[in-house]
Protein backbone atom coordinates (compact mmCIF):
# COMPACT_ATOMS: atom_id res chain seq x y z
CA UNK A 1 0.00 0.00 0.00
CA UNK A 2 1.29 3.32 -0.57
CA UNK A 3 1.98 5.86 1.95
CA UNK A 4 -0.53 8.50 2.41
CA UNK A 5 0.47 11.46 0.10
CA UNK A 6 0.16 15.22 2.04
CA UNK A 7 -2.81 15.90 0.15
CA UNK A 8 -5.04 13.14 1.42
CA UNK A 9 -3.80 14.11 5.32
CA UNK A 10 -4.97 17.91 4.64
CA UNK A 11 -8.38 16.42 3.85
CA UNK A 12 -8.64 14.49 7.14
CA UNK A 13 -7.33 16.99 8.98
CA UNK A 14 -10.14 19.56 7.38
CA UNK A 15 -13.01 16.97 7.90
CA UNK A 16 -12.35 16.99 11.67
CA UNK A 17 -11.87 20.68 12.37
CA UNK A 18 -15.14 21.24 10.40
CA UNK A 19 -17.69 19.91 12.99
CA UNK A 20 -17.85 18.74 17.19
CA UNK A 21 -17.95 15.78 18.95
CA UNK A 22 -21.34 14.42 21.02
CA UNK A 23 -19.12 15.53 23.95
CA UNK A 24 -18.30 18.35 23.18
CA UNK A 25 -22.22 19.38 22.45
CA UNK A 26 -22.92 17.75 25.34
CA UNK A 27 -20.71 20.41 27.21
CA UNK A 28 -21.46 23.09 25.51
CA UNK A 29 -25.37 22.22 26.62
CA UNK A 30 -24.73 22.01 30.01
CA UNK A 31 -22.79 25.25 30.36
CA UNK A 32 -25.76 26.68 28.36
CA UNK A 33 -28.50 25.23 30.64
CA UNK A 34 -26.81 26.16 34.12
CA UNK A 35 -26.27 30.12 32.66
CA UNK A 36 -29.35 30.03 31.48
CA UNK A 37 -30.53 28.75 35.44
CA UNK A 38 -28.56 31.18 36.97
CA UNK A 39 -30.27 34.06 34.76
CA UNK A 40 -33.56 32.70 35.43
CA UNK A 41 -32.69 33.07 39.44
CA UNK A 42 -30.98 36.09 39.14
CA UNK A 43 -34.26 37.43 37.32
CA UNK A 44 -36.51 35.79 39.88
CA UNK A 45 -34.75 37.35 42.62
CA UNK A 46 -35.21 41.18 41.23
CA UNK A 47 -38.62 40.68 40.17
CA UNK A 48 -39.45 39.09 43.82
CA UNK A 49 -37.65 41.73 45.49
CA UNK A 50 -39.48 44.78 43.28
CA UNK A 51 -42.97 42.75 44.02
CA UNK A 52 -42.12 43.49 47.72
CA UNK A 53 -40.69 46.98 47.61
CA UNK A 54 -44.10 48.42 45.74
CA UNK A 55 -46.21 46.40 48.20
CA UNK A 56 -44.19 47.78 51.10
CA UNK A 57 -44.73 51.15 48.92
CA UNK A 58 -48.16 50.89 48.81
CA UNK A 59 -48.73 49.70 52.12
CA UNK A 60 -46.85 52.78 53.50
CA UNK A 61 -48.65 55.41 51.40
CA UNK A 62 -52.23 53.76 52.46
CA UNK A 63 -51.11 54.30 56.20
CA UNK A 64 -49.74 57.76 55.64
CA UNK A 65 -53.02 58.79 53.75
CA UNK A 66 -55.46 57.20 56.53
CA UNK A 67 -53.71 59.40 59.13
CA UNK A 68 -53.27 62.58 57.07
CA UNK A 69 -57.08 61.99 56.55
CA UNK A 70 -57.71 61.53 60.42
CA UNK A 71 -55.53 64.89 61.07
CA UNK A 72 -57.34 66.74 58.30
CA UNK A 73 -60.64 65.90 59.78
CA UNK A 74 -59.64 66.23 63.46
CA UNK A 75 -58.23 70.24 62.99
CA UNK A 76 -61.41 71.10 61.61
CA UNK A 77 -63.76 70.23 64.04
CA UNK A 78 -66.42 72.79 64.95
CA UNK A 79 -66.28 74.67 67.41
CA UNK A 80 -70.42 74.60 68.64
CA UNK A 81 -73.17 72.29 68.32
CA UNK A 82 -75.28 71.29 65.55
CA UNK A 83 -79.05 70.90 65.33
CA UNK A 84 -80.04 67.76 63.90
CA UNK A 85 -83.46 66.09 63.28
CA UNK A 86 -85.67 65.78 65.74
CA UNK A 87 -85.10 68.80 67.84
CA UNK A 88 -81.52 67.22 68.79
CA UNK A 89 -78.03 68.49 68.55
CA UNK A 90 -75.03 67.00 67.67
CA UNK A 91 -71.30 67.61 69.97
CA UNK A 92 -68.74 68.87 67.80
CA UNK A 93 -66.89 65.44 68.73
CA UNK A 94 -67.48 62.06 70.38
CA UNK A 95 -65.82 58.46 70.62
CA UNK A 96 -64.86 55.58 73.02
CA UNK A 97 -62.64 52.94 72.74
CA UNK A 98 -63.28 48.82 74.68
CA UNK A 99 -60.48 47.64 75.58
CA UNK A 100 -58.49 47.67 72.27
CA UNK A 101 -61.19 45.95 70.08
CA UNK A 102 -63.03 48.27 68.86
CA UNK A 103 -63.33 52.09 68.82
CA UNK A 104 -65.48 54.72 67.23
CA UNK A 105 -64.82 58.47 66.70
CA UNK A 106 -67.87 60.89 65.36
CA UNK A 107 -67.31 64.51 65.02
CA UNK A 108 -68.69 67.19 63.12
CA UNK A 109 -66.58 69.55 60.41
CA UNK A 110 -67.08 71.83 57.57
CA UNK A 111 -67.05 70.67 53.77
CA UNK A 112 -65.67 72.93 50.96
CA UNK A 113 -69.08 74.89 51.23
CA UNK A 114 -69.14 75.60 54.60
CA UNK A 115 -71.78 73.27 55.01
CA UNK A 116 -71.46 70.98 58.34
CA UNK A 117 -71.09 67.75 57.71
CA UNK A 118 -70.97 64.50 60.18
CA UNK A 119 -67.85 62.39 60.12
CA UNK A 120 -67.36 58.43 61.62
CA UNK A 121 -64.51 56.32 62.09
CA UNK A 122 -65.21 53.42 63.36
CA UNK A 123 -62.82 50.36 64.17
CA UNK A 124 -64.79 47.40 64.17
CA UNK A 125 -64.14 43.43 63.16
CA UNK A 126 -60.37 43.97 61.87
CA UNK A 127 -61.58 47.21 59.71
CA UNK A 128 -60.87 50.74 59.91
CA UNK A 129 -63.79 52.67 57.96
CA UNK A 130 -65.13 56.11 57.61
CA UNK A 131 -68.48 57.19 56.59
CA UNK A 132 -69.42 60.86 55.80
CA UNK A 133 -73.08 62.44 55.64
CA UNK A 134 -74.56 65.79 55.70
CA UNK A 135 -75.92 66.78 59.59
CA UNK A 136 -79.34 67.89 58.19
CA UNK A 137 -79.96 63.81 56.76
CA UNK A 138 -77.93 61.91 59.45
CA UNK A 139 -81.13 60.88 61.77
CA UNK A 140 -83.05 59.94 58.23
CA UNK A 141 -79.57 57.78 56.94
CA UNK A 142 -79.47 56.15 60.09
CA UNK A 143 -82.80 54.85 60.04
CA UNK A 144 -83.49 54.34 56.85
CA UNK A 145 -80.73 51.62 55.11
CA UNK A 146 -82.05 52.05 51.70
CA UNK A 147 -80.82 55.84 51.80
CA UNK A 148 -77.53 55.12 53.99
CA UNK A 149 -74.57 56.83 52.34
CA UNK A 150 -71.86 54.18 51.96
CA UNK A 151 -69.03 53.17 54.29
CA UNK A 152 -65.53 53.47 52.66
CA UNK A 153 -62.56 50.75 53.99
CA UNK A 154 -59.86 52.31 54.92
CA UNK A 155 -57.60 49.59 56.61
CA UNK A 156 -57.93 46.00 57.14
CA UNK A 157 -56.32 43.38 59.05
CA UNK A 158 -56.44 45.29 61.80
CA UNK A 159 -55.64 42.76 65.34
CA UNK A 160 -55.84 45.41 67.61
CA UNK A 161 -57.75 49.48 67.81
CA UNK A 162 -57.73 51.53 70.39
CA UNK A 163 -58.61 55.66 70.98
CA UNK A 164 -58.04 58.03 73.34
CA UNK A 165 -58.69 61.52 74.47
CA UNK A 166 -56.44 64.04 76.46
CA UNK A 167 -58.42 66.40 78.69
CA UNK A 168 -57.22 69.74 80.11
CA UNK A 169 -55.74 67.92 83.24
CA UNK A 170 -53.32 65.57 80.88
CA UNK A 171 -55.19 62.82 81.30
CA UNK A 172 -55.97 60.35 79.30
CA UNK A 173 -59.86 58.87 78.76
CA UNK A 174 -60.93 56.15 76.86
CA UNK A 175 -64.52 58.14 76.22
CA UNK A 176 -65.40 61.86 75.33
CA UNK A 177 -66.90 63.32 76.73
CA UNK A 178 -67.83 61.73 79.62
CA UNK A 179 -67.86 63.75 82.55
CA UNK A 180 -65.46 66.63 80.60
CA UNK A 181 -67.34 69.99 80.61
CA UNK A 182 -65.15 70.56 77.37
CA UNK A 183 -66.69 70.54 74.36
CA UNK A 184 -63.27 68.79 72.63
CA UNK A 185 -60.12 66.91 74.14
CA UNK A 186 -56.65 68.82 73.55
CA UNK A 187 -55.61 65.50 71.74
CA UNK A 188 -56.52 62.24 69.96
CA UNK A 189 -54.68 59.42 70.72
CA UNK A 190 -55.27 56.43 67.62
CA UNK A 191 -53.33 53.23 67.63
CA UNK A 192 -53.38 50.24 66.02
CA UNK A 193 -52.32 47.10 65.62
CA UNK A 194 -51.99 45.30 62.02
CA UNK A 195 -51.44 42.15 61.06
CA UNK A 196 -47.91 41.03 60.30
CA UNK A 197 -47.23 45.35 60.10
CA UNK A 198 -46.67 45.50 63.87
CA UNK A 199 -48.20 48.39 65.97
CA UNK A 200 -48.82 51.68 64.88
CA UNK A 201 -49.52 55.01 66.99
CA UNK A 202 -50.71 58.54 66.53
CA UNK A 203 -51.51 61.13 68.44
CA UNK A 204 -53.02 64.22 66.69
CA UNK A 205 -53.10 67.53 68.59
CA UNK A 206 -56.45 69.94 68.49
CA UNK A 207 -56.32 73.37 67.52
């Protein structure tokens, strides 16, 4: 047999440098599939920990509004008594609180026509709400459900609610106004308790 000329070894040599190996595909796969893993978890990661920034975000800004809402409402209490229906009058501000599960706070305010209007927070099976109605219908809303303005949720998952009420001698009371001769507290005292949150207080001062 004749010895292979240089020719036919420049063929063989260009047949094996044109293509791969099953193990070298087989490697190249694998290297693929665990960068493609580690992308994919690396992905995960930022979109799980952006899910739980906005949420902490949102949770945040809900909190902040309720009590920028509360201290809105709270500076512009009036200063008298209203007359309601039948021949009664409404205190510019009432509440109570039972031992931290429940409390209620009702006062009376202006709108943005100078038109008094009756405000209630109430804390009440793990909800915060407020419900808002004009002082002249409040009697006919109450006892009349088909007319009752609605209630508006405000927080939920709420453990724990309790209220308070400084009087002029720095005391604290869990009603107003009880036996105070003063027709509203020098503070509000709101706290709260929310589920997996932790405990929250706020203590708004009166003009």
């Amino acid at each position: 047999m004749w010895p292979a000329t240089k020719t036919e070894g420049t063929v063989k040599t260009v047949r094996r440098q044109a293509g791969f190996t099953l193990l070298e595909l087989l490697v190249a796969m694998a290297i693929f599939a665990i960068a493609s893993v580690m992308a994919y978890s690396g992905l995960h990661a930022v979109i799980s920990t952006k899910t739980s920034l906005d949420q902490e975000i949102r949770f945040w800004r809900e909190l902040g509004q309720v009590f920028d809402r509360m201290d809105t409402d709270f500076i512009q209490i009036a200063p008298q008594l209203f007359p309601a229906d039948n021949d009664t009058s409404l205190p510019p501000l009432y509440g109570g609180s039972a031992d931290l599960s429940g409390f209620f706070i009702e006062l009376t305010r202006y709108d943005e026509d100078r038109l008094p209007v009756h405000v209630r927070y109430q804390c009440d099976q793990g909800q915060l709400s407020l419900r808002l109605e004009p002082v002249n219908k409040r009697q006919q809303d109450l006892t009349n459900a088909s007319t009752a303005l609605p209630v508006h949720s405000l927080l939920t998952k709420v453990e724990q609610c309790d209220v308070a009420f400084l009087g002029s001698n720095n005391a604290w009371f869990s009603a107003w106004p009880g036996e105070q001769s003063q027709s509203r507290p020098r503070a509000i005292r709101v706290r709260l308790d929310l589920s997996g949150r932790g405990k929250f207080e706020r203590v708004f001062f009166l003009p």
